[in-house]
Protein backbone atom coordinates (compact mmCIF):
# COMPACT_ATOMS: atom_id res chain seq x y z
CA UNK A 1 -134.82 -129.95 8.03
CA UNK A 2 -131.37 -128.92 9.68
CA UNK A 3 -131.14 -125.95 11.51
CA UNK A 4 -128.43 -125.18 9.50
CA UNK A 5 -129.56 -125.29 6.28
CA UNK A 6 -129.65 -122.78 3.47
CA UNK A 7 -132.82 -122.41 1.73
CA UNK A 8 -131.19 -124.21 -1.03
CA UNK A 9 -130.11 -127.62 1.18
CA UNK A 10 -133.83 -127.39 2.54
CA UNK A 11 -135.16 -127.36 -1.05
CA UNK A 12 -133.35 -130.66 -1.96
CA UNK A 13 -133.67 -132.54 1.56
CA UNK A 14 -137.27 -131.89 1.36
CA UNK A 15 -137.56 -133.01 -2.45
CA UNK A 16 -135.67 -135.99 -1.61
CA UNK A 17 -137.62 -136.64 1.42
CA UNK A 18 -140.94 -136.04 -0.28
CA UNK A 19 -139.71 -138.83 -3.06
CA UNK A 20 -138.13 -141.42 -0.29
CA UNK A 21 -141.91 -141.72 1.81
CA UNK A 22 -143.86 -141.48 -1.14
CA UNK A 23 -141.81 -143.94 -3.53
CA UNK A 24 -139.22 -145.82 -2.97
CA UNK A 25 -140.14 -146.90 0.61
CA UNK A 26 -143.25 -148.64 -0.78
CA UNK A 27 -140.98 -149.84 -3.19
CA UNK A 28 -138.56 -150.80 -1.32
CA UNK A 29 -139.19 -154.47 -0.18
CA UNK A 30 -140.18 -155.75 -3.88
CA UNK A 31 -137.08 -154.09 -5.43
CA UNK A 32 -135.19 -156.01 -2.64
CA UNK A 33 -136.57 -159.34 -3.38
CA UNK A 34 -136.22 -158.93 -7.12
CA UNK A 35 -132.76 -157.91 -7.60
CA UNK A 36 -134.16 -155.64 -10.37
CA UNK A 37 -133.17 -152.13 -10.96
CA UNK A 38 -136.20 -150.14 -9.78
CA UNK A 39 -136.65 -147.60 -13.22
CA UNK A 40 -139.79 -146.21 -11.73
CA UNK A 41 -137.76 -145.00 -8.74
CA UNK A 42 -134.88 -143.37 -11.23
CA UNK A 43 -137.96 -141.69 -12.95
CA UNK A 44 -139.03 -140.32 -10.17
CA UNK A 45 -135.59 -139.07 -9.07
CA UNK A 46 -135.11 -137.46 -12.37
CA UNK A 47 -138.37 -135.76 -12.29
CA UNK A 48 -137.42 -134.24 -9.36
CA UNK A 49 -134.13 -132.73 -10.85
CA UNK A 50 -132.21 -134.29 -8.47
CA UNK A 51 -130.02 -136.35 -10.59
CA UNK A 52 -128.14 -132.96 -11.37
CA UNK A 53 -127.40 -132.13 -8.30
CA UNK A 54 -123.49 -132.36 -8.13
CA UNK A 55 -123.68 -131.24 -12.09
CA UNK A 56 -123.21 -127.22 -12.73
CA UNK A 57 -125.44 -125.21 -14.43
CA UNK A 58 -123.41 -125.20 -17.56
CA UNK A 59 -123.60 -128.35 -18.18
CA UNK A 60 -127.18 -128.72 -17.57
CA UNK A 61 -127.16 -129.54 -14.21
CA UNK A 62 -129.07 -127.98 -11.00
CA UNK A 63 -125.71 -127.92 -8.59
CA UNK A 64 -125.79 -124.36 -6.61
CA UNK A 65 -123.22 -123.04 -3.97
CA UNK A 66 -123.04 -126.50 -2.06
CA UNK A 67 -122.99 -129.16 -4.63
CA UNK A 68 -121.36 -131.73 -2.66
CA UNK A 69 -123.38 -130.85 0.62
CA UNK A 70 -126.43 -130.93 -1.52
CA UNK A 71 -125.38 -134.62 -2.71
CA UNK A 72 -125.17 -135.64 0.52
CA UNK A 73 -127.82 -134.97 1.84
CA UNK A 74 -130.19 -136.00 -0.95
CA UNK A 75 -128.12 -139.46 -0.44
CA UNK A 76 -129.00 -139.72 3.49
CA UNK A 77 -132.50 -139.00 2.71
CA UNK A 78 -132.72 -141.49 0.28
CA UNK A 79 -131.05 -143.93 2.57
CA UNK A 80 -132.95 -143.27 5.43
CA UNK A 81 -136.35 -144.89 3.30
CA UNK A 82 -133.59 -147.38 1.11
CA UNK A 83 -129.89 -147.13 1.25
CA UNK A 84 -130.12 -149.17 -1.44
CA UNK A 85 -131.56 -146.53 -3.69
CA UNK A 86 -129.12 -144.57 -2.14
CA UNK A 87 -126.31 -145.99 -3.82
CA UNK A 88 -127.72 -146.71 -6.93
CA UNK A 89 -128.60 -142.67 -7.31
CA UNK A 90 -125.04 -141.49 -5.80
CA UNK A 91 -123.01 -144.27 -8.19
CA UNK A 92 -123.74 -141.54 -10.63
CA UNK A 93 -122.11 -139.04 -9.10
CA UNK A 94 -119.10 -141.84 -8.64
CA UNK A 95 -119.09 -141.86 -12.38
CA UNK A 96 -119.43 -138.54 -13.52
CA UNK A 97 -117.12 -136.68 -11.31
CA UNK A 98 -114.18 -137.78 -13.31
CA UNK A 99 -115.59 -136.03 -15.97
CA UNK A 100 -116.24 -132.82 -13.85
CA UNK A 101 -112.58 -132.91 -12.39
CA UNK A 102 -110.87 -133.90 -15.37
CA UNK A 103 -113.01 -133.95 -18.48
CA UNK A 104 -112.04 -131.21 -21.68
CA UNK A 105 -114.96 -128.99 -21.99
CA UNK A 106 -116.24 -130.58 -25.08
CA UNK A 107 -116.18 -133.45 -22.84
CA UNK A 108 -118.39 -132.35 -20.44
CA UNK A 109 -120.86 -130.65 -22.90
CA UNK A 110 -121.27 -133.71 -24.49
CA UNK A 111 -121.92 -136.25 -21.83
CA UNK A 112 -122.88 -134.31 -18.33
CA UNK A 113 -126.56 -132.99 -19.83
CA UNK A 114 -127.79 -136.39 -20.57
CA UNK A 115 -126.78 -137.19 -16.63
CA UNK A 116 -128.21 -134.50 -15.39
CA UNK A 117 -131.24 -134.81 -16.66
CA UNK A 118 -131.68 -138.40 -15.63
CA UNK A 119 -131.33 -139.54 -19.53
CA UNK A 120 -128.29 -141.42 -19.01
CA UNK A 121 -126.88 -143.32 -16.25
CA UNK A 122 -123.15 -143.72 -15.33
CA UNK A 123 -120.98 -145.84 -13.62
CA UNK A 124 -116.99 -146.11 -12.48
CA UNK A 125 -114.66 -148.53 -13.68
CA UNK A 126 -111.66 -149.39 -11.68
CA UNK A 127 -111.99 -152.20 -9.54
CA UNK A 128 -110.31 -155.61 -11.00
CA UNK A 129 -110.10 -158.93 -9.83
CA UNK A 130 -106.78 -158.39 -8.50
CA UNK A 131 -106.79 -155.30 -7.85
CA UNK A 132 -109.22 -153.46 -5.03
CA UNK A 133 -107.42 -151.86 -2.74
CA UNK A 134 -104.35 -151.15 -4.52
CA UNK A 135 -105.79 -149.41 -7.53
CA UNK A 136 -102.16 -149.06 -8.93
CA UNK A 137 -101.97 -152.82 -9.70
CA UNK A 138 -104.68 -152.65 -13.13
CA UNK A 139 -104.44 -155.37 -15.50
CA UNK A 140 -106.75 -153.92 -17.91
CA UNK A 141 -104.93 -152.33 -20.79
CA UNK A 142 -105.38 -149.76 -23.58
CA UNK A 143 -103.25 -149.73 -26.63
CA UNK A 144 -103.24 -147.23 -28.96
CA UNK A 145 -103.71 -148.59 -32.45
CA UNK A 146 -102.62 -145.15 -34.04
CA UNK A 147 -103.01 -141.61 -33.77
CA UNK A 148 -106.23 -141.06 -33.09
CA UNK A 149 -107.64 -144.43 -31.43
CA UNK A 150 -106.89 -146.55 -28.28
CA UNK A 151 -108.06 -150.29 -27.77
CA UNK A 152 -109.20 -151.27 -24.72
CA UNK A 153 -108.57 -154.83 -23.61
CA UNK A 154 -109.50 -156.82 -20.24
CA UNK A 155 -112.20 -157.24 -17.67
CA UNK A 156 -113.59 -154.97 -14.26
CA UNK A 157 -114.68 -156.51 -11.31
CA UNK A 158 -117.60 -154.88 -8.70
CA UNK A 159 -119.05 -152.36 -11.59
CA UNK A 160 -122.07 -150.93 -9.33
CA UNK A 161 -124.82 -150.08 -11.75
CA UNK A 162 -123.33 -151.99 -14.85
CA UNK A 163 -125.43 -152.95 -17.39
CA UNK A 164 -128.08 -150.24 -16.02
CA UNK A 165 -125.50 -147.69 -16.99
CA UNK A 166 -125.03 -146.23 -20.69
CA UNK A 167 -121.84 -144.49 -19.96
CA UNK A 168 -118.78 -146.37 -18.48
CA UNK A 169 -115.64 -144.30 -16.72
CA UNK A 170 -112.82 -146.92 -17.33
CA UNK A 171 -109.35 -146.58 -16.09
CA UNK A 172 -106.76 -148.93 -17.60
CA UNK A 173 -103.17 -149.08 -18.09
CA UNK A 174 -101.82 -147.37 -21.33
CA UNK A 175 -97.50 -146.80 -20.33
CA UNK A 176 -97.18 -149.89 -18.28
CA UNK A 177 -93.64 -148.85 -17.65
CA UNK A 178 -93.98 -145.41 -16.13
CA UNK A 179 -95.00 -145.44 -12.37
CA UNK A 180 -96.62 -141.90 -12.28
CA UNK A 181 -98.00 -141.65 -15.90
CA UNK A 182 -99.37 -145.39 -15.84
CA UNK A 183 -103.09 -145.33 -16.02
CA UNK A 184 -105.67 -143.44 -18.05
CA UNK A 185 -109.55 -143.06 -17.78
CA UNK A 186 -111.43 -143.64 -21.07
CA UNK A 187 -115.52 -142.62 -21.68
CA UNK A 188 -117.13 -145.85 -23.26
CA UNK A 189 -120.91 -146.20 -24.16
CA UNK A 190 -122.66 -149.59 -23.70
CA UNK A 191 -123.45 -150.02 -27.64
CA UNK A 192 -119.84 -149.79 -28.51
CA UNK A 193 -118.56 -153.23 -30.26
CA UNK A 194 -116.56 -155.08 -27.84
CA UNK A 195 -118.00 -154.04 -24.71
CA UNK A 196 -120.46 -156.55 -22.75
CA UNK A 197 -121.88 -156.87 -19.37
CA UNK A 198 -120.44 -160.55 -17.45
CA UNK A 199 -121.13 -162.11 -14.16
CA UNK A 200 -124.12 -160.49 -12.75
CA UNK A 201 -123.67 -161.02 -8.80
CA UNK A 202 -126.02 -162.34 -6.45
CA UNK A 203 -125.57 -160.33 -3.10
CA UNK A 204 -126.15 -159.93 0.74
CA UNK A 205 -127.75 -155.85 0.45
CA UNK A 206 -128.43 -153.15 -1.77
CA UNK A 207 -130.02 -156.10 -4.20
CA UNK A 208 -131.44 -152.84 -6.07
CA UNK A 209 -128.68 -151.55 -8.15
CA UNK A 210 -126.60 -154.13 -9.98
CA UNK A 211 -123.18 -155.11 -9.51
CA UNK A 212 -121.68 -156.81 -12.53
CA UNK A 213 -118.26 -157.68 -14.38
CA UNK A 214 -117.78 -155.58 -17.18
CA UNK A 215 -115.88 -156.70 -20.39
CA UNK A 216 -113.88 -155.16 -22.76
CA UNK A 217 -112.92 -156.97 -25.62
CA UNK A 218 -110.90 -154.72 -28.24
CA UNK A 219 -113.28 -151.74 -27.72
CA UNK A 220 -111.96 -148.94 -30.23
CA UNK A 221 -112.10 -145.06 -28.87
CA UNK A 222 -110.72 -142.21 -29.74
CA UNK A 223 -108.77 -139.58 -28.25
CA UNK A 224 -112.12 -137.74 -27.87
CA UNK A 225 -112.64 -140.13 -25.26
CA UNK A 226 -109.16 -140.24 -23.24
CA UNK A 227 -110.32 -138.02 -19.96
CA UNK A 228 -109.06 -134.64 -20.30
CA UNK A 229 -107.28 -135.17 -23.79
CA UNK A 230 -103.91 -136.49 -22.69
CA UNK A 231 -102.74 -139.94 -21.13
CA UNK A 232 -101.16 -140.28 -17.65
CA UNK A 233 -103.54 -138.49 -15.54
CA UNK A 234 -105.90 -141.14 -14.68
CA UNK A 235 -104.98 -142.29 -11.20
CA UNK A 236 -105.30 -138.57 -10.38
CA UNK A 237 -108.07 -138.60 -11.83
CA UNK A 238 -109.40 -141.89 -10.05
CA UNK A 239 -108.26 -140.23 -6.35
CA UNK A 240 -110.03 -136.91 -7.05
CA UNK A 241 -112.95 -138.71 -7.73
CA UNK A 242 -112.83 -140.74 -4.69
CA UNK A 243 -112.56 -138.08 -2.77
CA UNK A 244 -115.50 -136.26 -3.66
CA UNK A 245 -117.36 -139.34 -4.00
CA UNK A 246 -116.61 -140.97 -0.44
CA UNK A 247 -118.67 -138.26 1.35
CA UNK A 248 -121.41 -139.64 -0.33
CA UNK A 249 -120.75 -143.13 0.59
CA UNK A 250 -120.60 -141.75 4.20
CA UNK A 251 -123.99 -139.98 3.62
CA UNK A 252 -125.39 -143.26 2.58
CA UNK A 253 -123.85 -144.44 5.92
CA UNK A 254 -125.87 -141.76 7.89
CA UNK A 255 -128.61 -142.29 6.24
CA UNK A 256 -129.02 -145.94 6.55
CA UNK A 257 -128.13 -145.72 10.54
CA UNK A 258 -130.84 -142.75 10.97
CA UNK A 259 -133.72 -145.40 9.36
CA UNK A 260 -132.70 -147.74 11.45
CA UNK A 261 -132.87 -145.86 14.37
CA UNK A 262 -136.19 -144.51 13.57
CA UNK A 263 -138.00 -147.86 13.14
CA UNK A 264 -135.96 -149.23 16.31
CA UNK A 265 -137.40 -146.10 18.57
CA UNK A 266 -140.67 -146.72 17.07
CA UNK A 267 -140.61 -150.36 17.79
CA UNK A 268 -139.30 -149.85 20.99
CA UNK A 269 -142.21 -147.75 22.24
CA UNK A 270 -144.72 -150.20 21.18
CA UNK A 271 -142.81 -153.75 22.27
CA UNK A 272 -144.30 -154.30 25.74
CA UNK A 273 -142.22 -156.92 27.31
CA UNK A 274 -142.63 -157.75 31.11
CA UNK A 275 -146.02 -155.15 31.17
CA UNK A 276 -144.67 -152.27 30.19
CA UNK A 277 -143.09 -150.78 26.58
CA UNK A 278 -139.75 -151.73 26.22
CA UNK A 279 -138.85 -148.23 25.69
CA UNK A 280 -138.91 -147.92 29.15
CA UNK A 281 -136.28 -150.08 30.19
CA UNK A 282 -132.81 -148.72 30.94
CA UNK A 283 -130.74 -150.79 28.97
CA UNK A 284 -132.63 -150.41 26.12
CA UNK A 285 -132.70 -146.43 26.64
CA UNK A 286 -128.69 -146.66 26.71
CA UNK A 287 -128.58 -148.47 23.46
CA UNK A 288 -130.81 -145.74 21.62
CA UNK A 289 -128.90 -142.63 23.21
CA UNK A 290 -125.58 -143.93 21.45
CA UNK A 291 -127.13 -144.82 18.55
CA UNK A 292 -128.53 -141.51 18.42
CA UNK A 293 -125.35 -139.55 19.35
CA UNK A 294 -123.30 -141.79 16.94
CA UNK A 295 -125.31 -141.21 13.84
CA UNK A 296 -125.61 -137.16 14.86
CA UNK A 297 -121.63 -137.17 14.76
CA UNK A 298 -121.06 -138.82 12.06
CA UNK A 299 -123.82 -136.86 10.28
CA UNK A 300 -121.55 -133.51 11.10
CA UNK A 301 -118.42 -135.19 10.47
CA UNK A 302 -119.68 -135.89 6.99
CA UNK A 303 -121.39 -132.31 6.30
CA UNK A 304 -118.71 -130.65 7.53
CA UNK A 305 -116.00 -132.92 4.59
CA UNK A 306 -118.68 -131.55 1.92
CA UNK A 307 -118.21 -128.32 3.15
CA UNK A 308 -114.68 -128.51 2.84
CA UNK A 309 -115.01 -129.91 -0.41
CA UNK A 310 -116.78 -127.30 -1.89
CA UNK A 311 -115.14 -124.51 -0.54
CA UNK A 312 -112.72 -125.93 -2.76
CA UNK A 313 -109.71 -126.44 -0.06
CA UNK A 314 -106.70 -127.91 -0.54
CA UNK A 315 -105.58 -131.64 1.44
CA UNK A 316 -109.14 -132.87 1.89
CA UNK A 317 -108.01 -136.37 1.10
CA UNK A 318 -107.96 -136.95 5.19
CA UNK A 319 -111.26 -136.05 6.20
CA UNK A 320 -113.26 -137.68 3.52
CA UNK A 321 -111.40 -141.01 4.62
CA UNK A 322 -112.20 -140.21 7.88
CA UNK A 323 -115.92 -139.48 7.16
CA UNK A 324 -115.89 -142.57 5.63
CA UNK A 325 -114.87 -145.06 7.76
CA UNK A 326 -116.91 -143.56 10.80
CA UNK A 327 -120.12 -143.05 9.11
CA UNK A 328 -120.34 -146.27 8.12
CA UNK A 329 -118.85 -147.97 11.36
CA UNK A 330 -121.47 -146.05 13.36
CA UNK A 331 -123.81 -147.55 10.03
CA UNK A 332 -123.03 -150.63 10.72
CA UNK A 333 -122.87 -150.31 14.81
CA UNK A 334 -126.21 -148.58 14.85
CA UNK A 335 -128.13 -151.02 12.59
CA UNK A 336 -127.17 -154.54 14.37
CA UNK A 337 -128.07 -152.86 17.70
CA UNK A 338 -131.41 -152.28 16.20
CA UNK A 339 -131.67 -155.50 14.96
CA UNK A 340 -130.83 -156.58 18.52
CA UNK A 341 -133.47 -154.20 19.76
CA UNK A 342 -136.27 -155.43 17.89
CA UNK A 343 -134.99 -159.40 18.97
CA UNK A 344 -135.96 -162.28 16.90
CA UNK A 345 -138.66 -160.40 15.08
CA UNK A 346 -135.37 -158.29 13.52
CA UNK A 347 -133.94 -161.21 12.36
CA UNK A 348 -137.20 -161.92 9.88
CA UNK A 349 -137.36 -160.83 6.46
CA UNK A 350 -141.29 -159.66 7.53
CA UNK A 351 -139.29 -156.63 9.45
CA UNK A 352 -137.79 -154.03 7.59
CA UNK A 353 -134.60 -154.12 9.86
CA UNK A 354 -132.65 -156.60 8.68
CA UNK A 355 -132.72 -155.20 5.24
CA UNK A 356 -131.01 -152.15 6.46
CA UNK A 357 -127.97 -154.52 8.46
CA UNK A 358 -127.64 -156.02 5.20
CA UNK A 359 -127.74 -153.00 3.35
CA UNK A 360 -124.91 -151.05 5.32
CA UNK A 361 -122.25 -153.95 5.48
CA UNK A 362 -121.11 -152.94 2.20
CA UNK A 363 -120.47 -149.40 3.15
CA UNK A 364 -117.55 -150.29 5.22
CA UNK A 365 -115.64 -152.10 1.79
CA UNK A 366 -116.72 -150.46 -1.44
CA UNK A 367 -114.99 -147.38 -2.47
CA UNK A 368 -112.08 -148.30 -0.34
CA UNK A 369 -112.16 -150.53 2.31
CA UNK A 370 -112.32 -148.85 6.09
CA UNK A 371 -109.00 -150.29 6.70
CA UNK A 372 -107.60 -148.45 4.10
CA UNK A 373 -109.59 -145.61 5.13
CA UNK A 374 -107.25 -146.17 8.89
CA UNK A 375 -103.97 -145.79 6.77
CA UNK A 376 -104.94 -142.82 4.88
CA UNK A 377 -105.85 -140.86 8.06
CA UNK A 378 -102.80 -142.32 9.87
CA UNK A 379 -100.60 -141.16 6.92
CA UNK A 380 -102.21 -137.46 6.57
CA UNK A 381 -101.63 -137.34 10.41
CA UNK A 382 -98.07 -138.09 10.02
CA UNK A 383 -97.62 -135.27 7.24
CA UNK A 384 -99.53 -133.22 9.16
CA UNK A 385 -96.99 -134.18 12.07
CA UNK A 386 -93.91 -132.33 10.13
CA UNK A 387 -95.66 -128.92 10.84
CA UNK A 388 -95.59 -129.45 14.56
CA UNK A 389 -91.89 -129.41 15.31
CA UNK A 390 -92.10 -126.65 17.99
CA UNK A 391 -93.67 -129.67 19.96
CA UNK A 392 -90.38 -131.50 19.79
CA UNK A 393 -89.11 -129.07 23.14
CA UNK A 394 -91.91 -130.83 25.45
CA UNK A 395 -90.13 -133.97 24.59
CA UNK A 396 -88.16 -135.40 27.17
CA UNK A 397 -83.77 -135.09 26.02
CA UNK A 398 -83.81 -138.70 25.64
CA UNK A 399 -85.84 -139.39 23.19
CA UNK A 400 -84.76 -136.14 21.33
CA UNK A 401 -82.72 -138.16 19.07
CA UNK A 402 -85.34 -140.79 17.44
CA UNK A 403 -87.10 -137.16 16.49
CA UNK A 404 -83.73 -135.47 14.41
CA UNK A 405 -83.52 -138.65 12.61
């Protein structure tokens, strides 16, 4: 527990924490190995009320004053044990929060109480074969076949928890010559005719929580399924949603460098190398003090974004990217110098290290790449720049002139 906790952030990091020892870390290796999505885990998670977390009251969730604080930290704690699991619990936050930012009411009465309560699972489509990064350049189309019913056409690329999930957030183009007012998100269930699960992919880490192409061939929905009720608004929608949802990706990040440094401490202190514990060496002392310090900052950078977030300020678009990207730098930094730490016995799949390596590679690409991450801090600097013209007097008369322009 945090010193700075409420009683309410205790409540869930200890409920988390209670179901990350006790389950899933037993779990943990076998779920690996398998590729399988762990149900018994998700059981236990929804038991626990935590898949509600994020979700308010009204709509049958458990979120309180500091829903996206709360998600976070029920993410790291999960992480810490899995970061696997991790993921695969805070993809349904991914999905749902386009609902919660831009979901009618009807909307969200009808699909956040079967979330909450663990019922249902969701998952975000927006990621294509060509196009990642630039989430502008969708291929996927939906054509509206009359008044009352859309048809949605194409295939998604990287759907984390597809074919697990029952409800499907999918943004495709619908006014493919309006730059704005291009793309809208649609709410599609798995048993709907034309919809289908495709490649299932074989990969490096979090082998717990699938990652699959999803198809959509001609699937028919109405208009009480077009995200808040009116075209147009669903790259809006889609950067909303990313970010409140990258905080949580950056939790995952802390998380899965604070389990790492754990078992690398405790190995440490038990490796005896040369006649004494390894622990005692120098080098080896400098290596855990900035993995320590690394993880602790990015652990406040993040906390501090969910804060923000649910204060409800304006402009947080620059510190969730920059959550991001350094949580799960320092993720990735923090978990090969354990590796490196526990030596050839880290490279083995009998350790529990190299899971966690694997595991936290992905959190520096999936909901947006850390370079892109760079660019959106660099640009929100730059706006941010245009407020600080009084500067422009400590600027020496010759360059006076690139700063007018």
């Amino acid at each position: 527990m945090s010193r700075l906790d409420t009683p309410e952030n205790a409540r869930w990091r200890q409920t988390a924490r209670d179901i990350a020892e006790k389950v899933i870390r037993p779990l943990s290796k076998k779920y690996d190995e398998l590729q399988e999505y762990p149900w018994e885990i998700k059981d236990a998670l929804a038991e626990a009320g935590l898949m509600g977390v994020w979700i308010p009251k009204e709509y049958g969730g458990q979120a309180g004053e500091t829903p996206v604080l709360d998600l976070c930290i029920v993410v790291e704690e999960i992480s810490r044990a899995d970061p696997a699991i991790g993921v695969l619990y805070a993809v349904n936050a991914l999905g749902s929060f386009p609902i919660l930012v831009g979901g009618t009411d009807e909307q969200k009465k009808r699909f956040l109480p079967e979330i909450a309560a663990g019922r249902k699972l969701v998952a975000f489509c927006l990621s294509e074969k060509t196009a990642g990064s630039d989430a502008q350049g969708l291929k996927v189309r939906a054509i509206k076949d009359g008044e009352e019913t859309w048809s949605i056409h194409g295939e998604k690329k990287w759907t984390t928890n597809g074919g697990a999930a029952d409800i499907y957030t999918v943004f495709a183009v619908t006014d493919p010559t309006s730059r704005s007012r291009r793309i809208s998100a649609f709410l599609v269930e798995k048993d709907m005719e034309g919809f289908s699960i495709g490649k299932v992919e074989d990969k490096m880490g979090i082998r717990a929580v699938p990652v699959v192409e999803t198809v959509f061939d001609g699937v028919k929905v109405g208009n009480d399924r077009l995200l808040g009720g009116r075209p147009g608004m669903g790259f809006r929608h889609a950067m909303m949603t990313l970010d409140r949802a990258r905080p949580g990706v950056a939790a995952q990040g802390v998380g899965c460098a604070q389990g790492a440094l754990e078992l690398a401490t405790v190995y440490a202190m038990r490796r005896q190398q040369f006649g004494k514990s390894i622990s005692g060496f120098q080098m080896v002392q400098e290596m855990l003090a900035n993995m320590s310090t690394k993880t602790e900052a990015a652990r406040q950078l993040v906390y501090y974004c969910a804060r923000q977030l649910d204060a409800g300020l304006d402009n947080t678009t620059l510190v969730a990217a920059q959550a991001k990207l350094y949580a799960t730098d320092v993720s990735m930094e923090v978990t090969t110098d354990a590796v490196q730490i526990f030596g050839g016995y880290g490279y083995m799949r009998d350790y529990p290290i190299e899971k966690l390596m694997r595991d936290a590679k992905i959190t520096q690409i999936y909901e947006g790449t850390n370079q892109i991450q760079r660019l959106v801090v660099a640009r929100g600097l730059l706006k941010e720049a245009e407020n600080l013209t009084h500067l422009n007097a400590y600027i020496p008369e010759e360059h006076q002139e690139v700063y007018e322009e």
